[in-house]
N, C-alpha and C. Protein backbone atom coordinates (compact mmCIF):
# COMPACT_ATOMS: atom_id res chain seq x y z
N UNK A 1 152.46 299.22 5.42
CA UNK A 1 153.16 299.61 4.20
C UNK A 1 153.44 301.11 4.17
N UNK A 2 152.26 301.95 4.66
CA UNK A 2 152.65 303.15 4.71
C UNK A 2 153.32 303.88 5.59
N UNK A 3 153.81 303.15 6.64
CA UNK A 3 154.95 303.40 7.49
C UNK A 3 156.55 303.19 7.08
N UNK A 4 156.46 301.63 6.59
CA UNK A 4 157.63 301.95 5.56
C UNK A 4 157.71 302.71 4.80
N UNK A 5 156.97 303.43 3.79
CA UNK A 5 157.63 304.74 3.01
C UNK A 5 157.62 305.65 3.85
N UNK A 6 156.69 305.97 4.80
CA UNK A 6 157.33 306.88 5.75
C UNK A 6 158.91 307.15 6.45
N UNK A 7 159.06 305.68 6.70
CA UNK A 7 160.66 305.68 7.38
C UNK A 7 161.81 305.51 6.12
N UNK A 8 161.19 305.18 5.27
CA UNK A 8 162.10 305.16 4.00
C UNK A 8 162.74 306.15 3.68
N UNK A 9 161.82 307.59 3.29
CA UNK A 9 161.88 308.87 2.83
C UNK A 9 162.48 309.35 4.09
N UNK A 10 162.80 309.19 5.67
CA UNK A 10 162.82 309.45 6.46
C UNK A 10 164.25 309.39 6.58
N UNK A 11 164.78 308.89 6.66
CA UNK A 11 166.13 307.89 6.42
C UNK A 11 166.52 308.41 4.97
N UNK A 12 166.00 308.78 4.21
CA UNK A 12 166.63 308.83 2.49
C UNK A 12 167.50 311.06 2.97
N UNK A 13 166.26 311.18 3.81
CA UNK A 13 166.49 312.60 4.06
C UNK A 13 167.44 312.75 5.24
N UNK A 14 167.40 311.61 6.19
CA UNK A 14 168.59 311.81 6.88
C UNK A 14 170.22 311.94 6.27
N UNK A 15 170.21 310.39 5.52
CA UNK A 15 171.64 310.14 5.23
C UNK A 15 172.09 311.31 3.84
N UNK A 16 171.18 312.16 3.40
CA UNK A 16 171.07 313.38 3.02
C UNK A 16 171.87 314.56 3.46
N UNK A 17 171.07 314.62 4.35
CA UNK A 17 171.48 315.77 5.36
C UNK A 17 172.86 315.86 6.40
N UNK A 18 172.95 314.82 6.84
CA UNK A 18 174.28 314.55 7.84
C UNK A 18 175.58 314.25 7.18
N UNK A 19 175.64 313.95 6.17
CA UNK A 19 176.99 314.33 5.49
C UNK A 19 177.09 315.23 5.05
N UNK A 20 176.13 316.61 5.10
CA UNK A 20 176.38 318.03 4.24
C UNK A 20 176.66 318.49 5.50
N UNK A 21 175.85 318.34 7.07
CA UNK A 21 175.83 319.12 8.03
C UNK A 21 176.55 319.17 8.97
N UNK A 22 177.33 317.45 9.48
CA UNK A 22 178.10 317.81 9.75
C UNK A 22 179.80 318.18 9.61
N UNK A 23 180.26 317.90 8.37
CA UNK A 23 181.32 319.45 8.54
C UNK A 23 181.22 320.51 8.39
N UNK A 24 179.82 320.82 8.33
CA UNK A 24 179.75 322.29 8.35
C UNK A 24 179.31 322.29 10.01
N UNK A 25 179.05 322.21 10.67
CA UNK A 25 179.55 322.28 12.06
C UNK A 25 180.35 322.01 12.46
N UNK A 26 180.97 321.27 11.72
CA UNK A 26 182.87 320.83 13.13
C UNK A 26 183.43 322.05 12.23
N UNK A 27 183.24 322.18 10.98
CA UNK A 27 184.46 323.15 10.21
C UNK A 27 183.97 324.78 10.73
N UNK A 28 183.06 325.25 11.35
CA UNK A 28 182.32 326.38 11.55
C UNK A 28 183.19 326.48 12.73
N UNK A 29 183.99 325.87 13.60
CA UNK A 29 184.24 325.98 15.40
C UNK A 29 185.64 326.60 15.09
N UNK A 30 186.87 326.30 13.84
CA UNK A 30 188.00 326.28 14.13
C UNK A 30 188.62 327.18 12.32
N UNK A 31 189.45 327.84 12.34
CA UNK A 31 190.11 328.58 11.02
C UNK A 31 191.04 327.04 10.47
N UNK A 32 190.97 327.12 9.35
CA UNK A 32 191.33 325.77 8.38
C UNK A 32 192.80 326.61 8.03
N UNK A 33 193.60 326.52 7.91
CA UNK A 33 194.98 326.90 7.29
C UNK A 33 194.91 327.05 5.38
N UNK A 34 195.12 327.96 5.57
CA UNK A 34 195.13 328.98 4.18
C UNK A 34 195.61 327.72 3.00
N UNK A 35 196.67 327.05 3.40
CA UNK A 35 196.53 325.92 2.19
C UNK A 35 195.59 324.99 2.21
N UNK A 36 194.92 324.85 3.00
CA UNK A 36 193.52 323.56 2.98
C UNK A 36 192.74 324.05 2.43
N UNK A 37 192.49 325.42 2.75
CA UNK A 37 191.08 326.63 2.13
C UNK A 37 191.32 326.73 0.36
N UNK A 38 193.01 326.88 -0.16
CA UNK A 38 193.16 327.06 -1.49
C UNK A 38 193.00 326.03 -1.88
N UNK A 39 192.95 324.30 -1.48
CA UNK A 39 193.28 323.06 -2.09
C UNK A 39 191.90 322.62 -2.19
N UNK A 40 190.76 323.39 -1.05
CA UNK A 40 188.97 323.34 -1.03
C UNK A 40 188.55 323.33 -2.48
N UNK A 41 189.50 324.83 -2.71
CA UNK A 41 188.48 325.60 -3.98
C UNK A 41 188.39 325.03 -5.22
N UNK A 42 189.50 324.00 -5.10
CA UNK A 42 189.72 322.85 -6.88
C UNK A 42 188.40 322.30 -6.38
N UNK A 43 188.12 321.46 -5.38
CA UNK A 43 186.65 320.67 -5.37
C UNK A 43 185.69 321.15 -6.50
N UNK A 44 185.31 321.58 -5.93
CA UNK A 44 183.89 322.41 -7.09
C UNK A 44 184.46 322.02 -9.02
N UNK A 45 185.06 322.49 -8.99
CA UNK A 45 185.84 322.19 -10.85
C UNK A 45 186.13 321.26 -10.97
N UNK A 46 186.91 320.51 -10.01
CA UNK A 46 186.84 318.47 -9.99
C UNK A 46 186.11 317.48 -10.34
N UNK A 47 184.70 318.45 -9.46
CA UNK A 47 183.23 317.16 -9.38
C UNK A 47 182.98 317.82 -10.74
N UNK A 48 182.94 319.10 -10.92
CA UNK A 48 182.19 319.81 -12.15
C UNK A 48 182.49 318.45 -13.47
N UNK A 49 184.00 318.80 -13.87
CA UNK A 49 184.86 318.11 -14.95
C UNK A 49 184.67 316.44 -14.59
N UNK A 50 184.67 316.09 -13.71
CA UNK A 50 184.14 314.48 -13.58
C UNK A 50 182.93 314.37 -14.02
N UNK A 51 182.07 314.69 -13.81
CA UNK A 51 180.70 314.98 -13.99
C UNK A 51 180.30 315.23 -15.87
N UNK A 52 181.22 316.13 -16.22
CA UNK A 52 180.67 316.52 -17.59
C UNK A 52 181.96 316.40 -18.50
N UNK A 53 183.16 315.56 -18.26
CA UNK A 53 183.75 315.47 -19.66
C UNK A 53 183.46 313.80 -19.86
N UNK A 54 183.20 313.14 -19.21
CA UNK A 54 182.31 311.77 -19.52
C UNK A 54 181.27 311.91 -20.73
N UNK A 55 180.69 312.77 -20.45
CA UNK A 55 179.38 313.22 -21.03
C UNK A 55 180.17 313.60 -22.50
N UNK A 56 181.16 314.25 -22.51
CA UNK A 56 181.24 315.05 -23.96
C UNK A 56 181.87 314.33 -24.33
N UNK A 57 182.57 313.40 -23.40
CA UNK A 57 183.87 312.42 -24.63
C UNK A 57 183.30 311.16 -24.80
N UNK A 58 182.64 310.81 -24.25
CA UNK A 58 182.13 309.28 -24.44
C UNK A 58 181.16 309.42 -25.06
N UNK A 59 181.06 308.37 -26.39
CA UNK A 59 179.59 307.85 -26.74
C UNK A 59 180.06 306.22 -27.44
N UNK A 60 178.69 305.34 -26.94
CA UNK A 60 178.69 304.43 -27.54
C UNK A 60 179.97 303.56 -27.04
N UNK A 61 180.21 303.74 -25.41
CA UNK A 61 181.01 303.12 -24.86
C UNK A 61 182.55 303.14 -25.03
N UNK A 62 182.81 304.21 -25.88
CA UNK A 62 184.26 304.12 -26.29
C UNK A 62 184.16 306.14 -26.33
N UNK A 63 185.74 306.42 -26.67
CA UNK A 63 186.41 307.65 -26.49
C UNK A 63 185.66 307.88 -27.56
N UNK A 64 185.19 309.62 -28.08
CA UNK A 64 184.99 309.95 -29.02
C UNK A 64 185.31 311.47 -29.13
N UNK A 65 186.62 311.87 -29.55
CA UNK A 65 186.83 313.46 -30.06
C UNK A 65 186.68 313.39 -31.03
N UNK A 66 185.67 313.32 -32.01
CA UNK A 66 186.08 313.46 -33.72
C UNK A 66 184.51 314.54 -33.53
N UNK A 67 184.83 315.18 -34.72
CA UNK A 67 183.93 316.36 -35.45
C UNK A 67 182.09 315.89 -35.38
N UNK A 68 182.17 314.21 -35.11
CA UNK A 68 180.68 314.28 -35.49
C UNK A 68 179.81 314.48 -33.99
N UNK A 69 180.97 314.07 -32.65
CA UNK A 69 180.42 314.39 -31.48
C UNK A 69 179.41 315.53 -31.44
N UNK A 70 178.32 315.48 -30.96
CA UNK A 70 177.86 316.46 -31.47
C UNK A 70 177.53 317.41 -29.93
N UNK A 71 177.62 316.75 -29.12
CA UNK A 71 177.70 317.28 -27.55
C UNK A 71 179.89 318.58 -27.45
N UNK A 72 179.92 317.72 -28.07
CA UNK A 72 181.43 317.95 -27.90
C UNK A 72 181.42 319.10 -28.51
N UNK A 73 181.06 319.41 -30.06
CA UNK A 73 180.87 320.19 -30.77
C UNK A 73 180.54 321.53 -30.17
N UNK A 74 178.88 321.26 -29.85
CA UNK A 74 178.01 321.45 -28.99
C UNK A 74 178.78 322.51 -27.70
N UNK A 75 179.65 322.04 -27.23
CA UNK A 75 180.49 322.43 -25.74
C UNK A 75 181.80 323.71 -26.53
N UNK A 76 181.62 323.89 -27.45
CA UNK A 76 182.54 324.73 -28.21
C UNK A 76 181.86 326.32 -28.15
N UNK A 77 180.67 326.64 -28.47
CA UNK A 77 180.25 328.29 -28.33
C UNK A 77 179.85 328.02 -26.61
N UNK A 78 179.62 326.90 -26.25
CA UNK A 78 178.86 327.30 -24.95
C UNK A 78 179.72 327.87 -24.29
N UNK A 79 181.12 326.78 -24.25
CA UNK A 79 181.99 327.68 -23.44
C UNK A 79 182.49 329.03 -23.85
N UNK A 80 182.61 328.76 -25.21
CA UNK A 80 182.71 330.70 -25.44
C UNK A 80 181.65 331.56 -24.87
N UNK A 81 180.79 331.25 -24.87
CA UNK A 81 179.25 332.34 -24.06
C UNK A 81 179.59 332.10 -22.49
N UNK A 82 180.44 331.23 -21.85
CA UNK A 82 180.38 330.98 -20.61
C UNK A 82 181.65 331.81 -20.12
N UNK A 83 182.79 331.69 -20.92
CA UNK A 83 184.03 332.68 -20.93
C UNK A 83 183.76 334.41 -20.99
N UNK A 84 183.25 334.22 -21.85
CA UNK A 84 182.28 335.85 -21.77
C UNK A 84 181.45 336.71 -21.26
N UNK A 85 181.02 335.28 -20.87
CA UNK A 85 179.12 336.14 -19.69
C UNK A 85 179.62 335.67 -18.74
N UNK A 86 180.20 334.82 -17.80
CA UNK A 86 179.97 333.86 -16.71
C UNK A 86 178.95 333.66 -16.11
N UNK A 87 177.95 333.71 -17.09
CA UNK A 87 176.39 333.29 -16.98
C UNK A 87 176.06 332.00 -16.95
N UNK A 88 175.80 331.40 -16.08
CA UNK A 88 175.46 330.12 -16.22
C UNK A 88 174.04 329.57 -16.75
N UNK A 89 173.14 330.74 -17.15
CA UNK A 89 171.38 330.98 -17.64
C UNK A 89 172.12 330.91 -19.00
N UNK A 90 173.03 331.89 -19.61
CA UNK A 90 173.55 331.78 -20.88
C UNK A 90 174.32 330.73 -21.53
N UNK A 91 175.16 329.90 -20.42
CA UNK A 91 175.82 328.50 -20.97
C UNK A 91 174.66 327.54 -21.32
N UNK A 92 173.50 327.20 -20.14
CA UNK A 92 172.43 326.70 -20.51
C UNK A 92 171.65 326.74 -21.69
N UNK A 93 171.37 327.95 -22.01
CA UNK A 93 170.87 328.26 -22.76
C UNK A 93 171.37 327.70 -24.56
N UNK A 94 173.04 328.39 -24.40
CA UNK A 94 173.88 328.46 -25.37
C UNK A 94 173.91 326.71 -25.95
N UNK A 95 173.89 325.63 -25.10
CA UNK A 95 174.03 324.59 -25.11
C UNK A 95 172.97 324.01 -25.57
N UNK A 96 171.99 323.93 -24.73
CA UNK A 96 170.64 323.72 -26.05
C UNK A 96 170.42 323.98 -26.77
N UNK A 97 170.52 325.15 -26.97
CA UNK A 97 169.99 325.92 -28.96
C UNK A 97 171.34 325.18 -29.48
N UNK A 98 172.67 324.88 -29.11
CA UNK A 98 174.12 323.95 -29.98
C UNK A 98 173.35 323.02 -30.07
N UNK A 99 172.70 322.35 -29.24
CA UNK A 99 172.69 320.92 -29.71
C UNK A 99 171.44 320.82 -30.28
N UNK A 100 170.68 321.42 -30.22
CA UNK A 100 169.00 321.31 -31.04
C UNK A 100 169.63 321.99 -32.79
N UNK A 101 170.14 322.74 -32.29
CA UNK A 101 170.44 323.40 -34.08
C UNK A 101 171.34 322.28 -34.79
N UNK A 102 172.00 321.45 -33.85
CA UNK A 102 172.71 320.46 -34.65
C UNK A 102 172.07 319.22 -34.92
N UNK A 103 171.50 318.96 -34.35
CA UNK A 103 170.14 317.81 -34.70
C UNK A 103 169.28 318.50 -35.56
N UNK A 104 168.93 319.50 -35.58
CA UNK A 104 168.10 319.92 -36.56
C UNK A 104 168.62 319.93 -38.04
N UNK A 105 169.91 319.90 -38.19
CA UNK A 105 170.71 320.13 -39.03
C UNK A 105 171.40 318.50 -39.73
N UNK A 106 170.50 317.55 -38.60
CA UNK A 106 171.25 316.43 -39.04
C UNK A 106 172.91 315.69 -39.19
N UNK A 107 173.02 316.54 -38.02
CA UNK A 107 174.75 316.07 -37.33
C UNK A 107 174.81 314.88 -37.21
């Protein structure tokens, strides 16, 4: 039994690792053409916005922009503190104290 979690975790850390590592070795050998490199840099803001407008627009299985969202709400000074600082310790931050002060407040 304790060989299977051995090879488990073993394997969990491979198929981990080899899709981060290797294109960063085949892409390390050769220069990528200046439009592949600019069309790279959307990635990052893609996964970001996939990742977190789910989160602010959905609740309760359906669309929700109305005033009582309270994540949504919530996402209104953060991004102003995030536009301002480009602190990402301060968006964090800014976002919890939004959403604890609004539960506290009974949103």
């Amino acid at each position: 039994m304790e060989h299977q979690i051995a090879l488990t975790i073993l394997l969990m850390a491979l198929v981990t690792y080899v899709p981060r590592a290797v294109p960063l070795l085949l892409l390390t050998r050769f220069d990528l053409p200046e439009k592949v490199v600019q069309w790279l840099k959307f990635i990052p803001v893609a996964v970001l916005s996939a990742l977190l407008f789910p989160s602010l627009l959905m609740r309760d299985g359906g669309m929700d922009i109305t005033p009582v969202n309270e994540f949504l709400v919530a996402a209104i000074p953060t991004l102003l503190v995030v536009w301002r600082t480009r602190s990402l310790f301060w968006a964090i931050v800014t976002g919890i104290v939004a959403v604890s002060l609004l539960r506290f407040l009974g949103f």
